[in-house]
C-alpha atoms as a PDB file:
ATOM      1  CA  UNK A   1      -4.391   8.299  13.457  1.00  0.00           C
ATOM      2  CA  UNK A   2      -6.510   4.975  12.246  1.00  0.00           C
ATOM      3  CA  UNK A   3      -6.039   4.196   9.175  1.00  0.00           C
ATOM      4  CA  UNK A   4      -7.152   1.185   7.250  1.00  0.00           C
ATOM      5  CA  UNK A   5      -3.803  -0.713   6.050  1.00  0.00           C
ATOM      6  CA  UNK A   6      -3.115  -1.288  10.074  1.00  0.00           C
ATOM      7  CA  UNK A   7      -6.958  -1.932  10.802  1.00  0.00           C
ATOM      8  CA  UNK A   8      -7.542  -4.047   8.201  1.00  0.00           C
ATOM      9  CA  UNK A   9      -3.965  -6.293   7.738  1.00  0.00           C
ATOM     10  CA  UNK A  10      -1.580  -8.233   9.701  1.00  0.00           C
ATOM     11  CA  UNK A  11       2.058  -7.476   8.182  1.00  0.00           C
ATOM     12  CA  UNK A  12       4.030 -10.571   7.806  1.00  0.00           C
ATOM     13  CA  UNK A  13       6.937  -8.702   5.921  1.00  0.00           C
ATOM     14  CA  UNK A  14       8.053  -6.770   3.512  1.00  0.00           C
ATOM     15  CA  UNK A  15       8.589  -7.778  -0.288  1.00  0.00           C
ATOM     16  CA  UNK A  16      10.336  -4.708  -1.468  1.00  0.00           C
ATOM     17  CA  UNK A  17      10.804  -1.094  -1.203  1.00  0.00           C
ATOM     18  CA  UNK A  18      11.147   1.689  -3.873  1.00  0.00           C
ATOM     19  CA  UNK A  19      11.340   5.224  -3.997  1.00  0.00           C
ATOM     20  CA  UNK A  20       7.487   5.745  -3.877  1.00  0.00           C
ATOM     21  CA  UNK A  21       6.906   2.999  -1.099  1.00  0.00           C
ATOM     22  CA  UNK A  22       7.226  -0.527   0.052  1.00  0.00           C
ATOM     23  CA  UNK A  23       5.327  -3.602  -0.985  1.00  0.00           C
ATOM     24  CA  UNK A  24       4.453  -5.608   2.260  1.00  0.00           C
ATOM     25  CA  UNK A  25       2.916  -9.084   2.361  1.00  0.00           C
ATOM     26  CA  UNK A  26       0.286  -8.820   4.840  1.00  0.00           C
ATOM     27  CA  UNK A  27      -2.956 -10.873   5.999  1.00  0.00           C
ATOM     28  CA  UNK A  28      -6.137  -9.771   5.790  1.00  0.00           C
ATOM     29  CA  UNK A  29      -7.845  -9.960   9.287  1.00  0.00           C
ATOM     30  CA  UNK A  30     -11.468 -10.610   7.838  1.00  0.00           C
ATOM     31  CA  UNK A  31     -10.582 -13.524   5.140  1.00  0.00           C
ATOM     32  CA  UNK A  32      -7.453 -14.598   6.098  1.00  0.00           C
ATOM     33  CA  UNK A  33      -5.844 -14.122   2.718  1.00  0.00           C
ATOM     34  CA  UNK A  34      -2.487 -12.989   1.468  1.00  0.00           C
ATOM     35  CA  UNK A  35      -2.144  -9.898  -0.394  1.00  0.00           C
ATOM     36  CA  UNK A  36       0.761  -7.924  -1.949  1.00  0.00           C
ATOM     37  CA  UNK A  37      -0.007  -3.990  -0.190  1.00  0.00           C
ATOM     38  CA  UNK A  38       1.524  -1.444  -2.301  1.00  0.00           C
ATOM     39  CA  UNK A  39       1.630   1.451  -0.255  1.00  0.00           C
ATOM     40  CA  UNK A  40       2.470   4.992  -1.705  1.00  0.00           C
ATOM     41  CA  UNK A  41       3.455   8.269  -0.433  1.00  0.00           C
ATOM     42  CA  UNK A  42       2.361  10.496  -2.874  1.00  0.00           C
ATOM     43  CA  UNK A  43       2.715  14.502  -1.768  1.00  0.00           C
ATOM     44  CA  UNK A  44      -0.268  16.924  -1.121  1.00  0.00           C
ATOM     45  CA  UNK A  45      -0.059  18.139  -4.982  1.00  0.00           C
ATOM     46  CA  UNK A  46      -2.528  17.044  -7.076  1.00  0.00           C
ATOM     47  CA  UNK A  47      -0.662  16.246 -10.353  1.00  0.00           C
ATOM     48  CA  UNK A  48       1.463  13.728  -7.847  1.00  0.00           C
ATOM     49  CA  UNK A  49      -1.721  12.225  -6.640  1.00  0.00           C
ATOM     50  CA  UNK A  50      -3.237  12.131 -10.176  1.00  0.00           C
ATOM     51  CA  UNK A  51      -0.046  10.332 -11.668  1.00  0.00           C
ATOM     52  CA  UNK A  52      -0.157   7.667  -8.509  1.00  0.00           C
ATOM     53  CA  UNK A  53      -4.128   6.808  -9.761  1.00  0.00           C
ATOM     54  CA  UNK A  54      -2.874   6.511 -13.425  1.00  0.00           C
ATOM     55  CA  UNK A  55      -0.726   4.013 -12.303  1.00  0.00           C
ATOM     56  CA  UNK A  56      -4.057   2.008 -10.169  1.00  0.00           C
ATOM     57  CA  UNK A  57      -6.242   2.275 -12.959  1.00  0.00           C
ATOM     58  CA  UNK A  58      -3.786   0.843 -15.616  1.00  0.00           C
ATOM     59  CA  UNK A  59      -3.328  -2.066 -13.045  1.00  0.00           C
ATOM     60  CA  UNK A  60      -7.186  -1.785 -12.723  1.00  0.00           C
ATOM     61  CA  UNK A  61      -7.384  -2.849 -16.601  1.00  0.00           C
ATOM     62  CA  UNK A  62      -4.424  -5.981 -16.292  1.00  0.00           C
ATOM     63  CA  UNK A  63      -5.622  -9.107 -16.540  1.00  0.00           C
ATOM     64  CA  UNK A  64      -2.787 -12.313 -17.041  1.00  0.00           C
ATOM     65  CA  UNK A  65      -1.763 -15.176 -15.426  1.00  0.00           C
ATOM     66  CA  UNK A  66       2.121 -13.585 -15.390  1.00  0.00           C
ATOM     67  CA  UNK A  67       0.620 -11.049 -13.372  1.00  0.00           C
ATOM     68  CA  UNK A  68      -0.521 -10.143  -9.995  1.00  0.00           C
ATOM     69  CA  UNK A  69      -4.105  -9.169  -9.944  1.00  0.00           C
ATOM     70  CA  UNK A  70      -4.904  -5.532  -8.867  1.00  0.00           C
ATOM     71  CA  UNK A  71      -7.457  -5.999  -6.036  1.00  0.00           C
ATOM     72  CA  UNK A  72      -8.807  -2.784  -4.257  1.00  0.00           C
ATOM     73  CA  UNK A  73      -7.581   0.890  -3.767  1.00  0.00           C
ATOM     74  CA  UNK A  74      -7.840   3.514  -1.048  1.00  0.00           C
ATOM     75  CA  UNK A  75      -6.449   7.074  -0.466  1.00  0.00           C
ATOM     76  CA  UNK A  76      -5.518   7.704   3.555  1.00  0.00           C
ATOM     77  CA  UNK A  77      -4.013  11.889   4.660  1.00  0.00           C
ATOM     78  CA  UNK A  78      -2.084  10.452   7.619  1.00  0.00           C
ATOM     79  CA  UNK A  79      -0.188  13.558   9.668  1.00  0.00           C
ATOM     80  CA  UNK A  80       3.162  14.257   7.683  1.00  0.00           C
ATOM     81  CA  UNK A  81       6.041  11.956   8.800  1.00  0.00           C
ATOM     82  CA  UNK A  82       3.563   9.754  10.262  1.00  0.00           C
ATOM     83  CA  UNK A  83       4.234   6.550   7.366  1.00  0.00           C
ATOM     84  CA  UNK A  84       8.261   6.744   7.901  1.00  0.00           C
ATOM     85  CA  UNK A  85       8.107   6.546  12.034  1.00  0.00           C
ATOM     86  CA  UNK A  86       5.132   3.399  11.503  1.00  0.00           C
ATOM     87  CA  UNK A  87       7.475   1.832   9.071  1.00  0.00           C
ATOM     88  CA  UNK A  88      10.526   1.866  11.294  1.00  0.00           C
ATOM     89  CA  UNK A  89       8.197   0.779  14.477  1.00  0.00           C
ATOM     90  CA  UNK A  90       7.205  -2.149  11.934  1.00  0.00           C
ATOM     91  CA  UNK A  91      10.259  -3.228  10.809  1.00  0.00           C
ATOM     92  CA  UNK A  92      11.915  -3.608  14.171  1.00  0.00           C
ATOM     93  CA  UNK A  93       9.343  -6.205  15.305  1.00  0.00           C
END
């Protein structure tokens, strides 16, 4: 499975975790900057998927200096279990 949080960022650790997800610091391979990655597992349904992108696009809209700015979204259908085995790989390096 490619996907394009693993293609696209170097995990340095992880910030916090939650009970939809972790927030990882990671670098971004192409410009070398530090980013916050939120990511999500939201279920097949789509009222769970529709309440995860009311949460981006009200981040979307935020705009203070208190407040980390919202930078880019993206929506991945990795095989089920996949995200829990790739975290534990992860987190034991």
């Amino acid at each position: 499975f490619l996907h394009r949080f693993f293609d696209d960022f170097t995990v340095t650790h992880i910030l916090g975790e939650g009970g939809y997800g972790c927030v990882f610091e990671a670098e971004n391979r192409l410009d070398c900057g530090k980013y916050a990655v939120k990511r999500v597992a939201v279920d097949a349904g789509k009222a769970t998927r529709e309440k995860a992108l009311m949460e981006v696009r009200a981040m979307a809209l935020l705009d203070h200096e208190g407040i980390v700015r919202y930078n880019l979204t993206w929506i991945e259908e990795p095989p089920e279990g996949w995200q829990f085995d790739a975290d534990l790989k992860m987190l034991k390096n």
